[in-house]
N, C-alpha and C. Protein backbone atom coordinates (compact mmCIF):
# COMPACT_ATOMS: atom_id res chain seq x y z
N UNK A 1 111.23 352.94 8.77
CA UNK A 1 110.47 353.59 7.73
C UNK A 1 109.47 354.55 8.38
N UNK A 2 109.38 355.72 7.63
CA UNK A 2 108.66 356.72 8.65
C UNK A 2 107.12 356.42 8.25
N UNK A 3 106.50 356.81 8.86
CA UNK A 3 104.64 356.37 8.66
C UNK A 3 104.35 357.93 7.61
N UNK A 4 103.65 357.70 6.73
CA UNK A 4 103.61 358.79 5.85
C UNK A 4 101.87 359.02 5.74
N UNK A 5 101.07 358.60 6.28
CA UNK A 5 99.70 359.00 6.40
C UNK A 5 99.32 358.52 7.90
N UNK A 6 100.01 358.12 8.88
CA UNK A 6 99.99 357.80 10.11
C UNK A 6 100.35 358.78 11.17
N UNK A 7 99.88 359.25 12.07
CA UNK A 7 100.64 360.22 13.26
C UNK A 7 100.44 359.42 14.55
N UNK A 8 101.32 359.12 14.73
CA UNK A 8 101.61 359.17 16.53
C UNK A 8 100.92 359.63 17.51
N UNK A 9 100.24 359.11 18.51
CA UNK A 9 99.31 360.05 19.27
C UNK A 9 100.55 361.15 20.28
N UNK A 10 99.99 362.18 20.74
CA UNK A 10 100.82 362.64 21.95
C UNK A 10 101.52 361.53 22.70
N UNK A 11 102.48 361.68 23.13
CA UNK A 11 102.99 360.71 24.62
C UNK A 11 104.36 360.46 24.61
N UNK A 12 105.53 359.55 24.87
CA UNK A 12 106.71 359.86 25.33
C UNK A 12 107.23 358.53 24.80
N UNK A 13 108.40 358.70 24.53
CA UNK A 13 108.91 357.52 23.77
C UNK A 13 109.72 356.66 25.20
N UNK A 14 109.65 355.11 25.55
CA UNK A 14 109.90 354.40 26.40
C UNK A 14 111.60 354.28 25.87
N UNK A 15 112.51 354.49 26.53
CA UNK A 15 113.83 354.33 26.10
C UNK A 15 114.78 353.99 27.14
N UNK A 16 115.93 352.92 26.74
CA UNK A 16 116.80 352.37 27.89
C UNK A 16 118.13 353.35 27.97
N UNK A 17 118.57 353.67 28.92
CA UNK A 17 119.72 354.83 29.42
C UNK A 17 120.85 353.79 30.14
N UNK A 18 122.05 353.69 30.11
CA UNK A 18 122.88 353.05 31.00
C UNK A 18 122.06 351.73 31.65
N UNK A 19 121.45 350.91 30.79
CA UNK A 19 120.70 349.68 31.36
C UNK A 19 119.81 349.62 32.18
N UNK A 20 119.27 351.53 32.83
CA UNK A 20 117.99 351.10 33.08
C UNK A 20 116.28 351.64 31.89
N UNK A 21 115.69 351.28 32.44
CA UNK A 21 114.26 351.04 31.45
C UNK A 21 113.63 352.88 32.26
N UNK A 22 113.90 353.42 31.24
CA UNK A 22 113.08 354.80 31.24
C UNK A 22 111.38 354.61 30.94
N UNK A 23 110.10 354.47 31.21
CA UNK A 23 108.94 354.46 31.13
C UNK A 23 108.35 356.09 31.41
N UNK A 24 108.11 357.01 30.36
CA UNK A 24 107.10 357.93 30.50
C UNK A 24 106.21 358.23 31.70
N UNK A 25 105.43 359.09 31.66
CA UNK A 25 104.08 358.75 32.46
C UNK A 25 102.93 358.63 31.17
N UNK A 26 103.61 359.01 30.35
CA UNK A 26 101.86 358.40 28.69
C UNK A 26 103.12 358.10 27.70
N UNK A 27 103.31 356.56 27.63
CA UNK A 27 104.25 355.53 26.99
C UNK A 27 103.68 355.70 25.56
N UNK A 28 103.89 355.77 24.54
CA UNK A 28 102.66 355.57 23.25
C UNK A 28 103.50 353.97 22.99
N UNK A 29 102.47 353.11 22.96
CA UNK A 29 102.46 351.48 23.08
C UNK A 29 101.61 351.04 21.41
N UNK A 30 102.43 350.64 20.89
CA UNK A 30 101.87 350.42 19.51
C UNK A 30 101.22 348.86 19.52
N UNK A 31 99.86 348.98 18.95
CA UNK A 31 99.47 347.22 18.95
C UNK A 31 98.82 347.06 17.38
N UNK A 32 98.55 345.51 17.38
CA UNK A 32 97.81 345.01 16.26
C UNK A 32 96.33 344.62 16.75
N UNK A 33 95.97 345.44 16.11
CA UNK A 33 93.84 344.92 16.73
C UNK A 33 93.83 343.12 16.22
N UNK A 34 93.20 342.56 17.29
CA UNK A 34 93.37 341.01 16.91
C UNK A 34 94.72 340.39 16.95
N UNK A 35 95.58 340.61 16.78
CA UNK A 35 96.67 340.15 16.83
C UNK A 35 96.73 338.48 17.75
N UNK A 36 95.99 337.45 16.79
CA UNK A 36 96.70 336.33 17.81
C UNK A 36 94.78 336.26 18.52
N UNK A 37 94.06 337.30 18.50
CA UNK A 37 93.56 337.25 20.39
C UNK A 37 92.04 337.22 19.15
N UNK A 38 91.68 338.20 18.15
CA UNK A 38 90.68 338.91 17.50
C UNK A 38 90.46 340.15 18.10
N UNK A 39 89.78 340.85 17.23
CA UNK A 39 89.63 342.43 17.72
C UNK A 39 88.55 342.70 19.03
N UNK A 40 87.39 341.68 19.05
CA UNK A 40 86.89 341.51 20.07
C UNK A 40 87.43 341.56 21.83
N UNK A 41 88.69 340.55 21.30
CA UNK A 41 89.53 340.69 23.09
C UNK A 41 90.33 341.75 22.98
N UNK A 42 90.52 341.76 21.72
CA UNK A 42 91.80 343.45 22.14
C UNK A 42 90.73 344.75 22.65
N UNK A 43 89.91 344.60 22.04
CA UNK A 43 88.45 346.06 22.60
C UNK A 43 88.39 345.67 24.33
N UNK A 44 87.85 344.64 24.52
CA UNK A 44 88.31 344.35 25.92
C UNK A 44 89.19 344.42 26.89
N UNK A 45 90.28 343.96 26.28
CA UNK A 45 91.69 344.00 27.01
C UNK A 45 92.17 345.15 26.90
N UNK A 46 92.01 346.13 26.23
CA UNK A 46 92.50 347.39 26.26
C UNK A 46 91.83 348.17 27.35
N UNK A 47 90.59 348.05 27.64
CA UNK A 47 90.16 348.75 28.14
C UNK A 47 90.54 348.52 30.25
N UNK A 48 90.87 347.15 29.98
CA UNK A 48 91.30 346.20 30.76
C UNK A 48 92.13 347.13 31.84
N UNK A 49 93.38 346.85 30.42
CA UNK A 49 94.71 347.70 30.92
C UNK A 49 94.71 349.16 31.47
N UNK A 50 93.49 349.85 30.69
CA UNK A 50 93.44 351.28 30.93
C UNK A 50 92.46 351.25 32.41
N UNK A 51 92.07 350.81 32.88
CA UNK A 51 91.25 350.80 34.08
C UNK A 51 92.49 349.97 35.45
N UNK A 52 93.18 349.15 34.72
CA UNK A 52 94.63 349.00 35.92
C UNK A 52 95.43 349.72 36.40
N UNK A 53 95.62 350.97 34.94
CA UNK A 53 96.91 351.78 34.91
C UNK A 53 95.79 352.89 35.68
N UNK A 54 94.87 353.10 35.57
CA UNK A 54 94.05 353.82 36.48
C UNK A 54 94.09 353.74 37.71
N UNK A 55 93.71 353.08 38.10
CA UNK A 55 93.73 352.53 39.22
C UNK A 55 94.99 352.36 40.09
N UNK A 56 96.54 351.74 39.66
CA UNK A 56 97.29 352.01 40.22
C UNK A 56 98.29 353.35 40.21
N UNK A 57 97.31 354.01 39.54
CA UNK A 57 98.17 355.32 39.43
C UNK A 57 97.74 356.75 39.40
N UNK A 58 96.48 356.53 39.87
CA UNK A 58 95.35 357.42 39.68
C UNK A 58 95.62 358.51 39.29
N UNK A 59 95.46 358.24 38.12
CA UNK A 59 95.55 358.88 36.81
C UNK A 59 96.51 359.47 36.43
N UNK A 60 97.80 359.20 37.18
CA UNK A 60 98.71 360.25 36.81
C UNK A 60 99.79 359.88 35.44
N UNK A 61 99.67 358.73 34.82
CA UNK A 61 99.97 357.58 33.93
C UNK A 61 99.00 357.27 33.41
N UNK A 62 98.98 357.26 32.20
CA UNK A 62 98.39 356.94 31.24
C UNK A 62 98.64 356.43 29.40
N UNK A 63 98.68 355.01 29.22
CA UNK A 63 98.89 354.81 28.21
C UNK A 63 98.38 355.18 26.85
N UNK A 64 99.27 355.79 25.96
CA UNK A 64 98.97 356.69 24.35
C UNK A 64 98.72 355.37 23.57
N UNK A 65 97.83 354.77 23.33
CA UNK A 65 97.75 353.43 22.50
C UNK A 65 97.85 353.70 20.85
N UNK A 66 98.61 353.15 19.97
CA UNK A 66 98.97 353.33 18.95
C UNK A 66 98.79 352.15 17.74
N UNK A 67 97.89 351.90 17.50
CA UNK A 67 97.23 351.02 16.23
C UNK A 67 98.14 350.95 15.09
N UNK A 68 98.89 349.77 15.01
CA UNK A 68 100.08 349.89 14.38
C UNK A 68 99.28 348.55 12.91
N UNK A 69 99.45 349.35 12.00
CA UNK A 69 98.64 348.59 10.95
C UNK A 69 99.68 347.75 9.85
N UNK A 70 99.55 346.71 9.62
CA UNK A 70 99.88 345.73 9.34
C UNK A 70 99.18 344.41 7.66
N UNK A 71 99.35 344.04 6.96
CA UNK A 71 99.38 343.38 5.83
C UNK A 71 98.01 343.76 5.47
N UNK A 72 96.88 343.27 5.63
CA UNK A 72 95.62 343.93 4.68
C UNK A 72 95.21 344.84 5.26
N UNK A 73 95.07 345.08 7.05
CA UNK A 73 94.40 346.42 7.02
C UNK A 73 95.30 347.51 6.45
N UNK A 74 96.67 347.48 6.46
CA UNK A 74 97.57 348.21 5.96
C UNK A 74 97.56 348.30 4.43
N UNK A 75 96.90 347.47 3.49
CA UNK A 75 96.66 347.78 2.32
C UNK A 75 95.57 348.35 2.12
N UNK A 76 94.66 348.27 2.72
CA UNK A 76 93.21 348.79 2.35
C UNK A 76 93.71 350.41 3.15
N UNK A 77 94.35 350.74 3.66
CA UNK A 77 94.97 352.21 3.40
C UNK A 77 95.85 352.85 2.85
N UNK A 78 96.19 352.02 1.90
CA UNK A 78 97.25 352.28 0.58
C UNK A 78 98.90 352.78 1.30
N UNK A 79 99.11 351.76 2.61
CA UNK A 79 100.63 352.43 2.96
C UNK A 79 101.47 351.16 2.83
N UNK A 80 102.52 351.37 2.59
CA UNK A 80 103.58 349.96 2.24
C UNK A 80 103.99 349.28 3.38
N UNK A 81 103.75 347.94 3.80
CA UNK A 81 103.45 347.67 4.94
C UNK A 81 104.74 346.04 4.81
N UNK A 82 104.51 345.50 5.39
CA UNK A 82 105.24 343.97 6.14
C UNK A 82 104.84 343.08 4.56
N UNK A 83 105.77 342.45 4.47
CA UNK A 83 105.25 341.53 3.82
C UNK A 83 104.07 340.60 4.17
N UNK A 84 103.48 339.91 3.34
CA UNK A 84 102.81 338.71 3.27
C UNK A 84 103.16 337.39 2.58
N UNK A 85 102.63 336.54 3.72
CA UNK A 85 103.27 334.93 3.10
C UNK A 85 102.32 334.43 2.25
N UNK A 86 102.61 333.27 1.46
CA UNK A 86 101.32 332.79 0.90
C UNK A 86 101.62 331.28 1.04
């Protein structure tokens, strides 16, 4: 389903060719804030990751992070989203 008030940041789509793993140099990596962790460790851990990928790659790689929205934050922006259980 295409995202209809959502855009994609710049960056390169990660895709497999003849069984090997193609990786970009700016992957756009879609997440859920909190997911499992709360939004607190994801603010952390993101920043985490972006100071690793720094570091082992000085700077030439860089992850496009992509906030992939999901059951209420996805309703409180009026887009048709995943179900919900009750």
């Amino acid at each position: 389903m295409p995202y209809s008030t959502l855009t994609p940041p710049p960056g390169g789509k990660i895709s497999i060719t003849a069984g090997k793993l193609n990786v970009p140099d700016n992957p756009i990596l879609p997440f859920i804030r909190g997911d499992g962790t709360g939004p607190d460790i994801w603010a952390a851990s993101q920043r985490v990751f972006d100071a690793a990928i720094q570091k082992a790659y000085g700077g030439r790689r860089k992850v496009a992070w992509f906030e992939s929205w999901q059951a209420k934050p996805l309703n409180r922006n009026s887009i048709i989203g995943c179900p919900t259980t009750r």
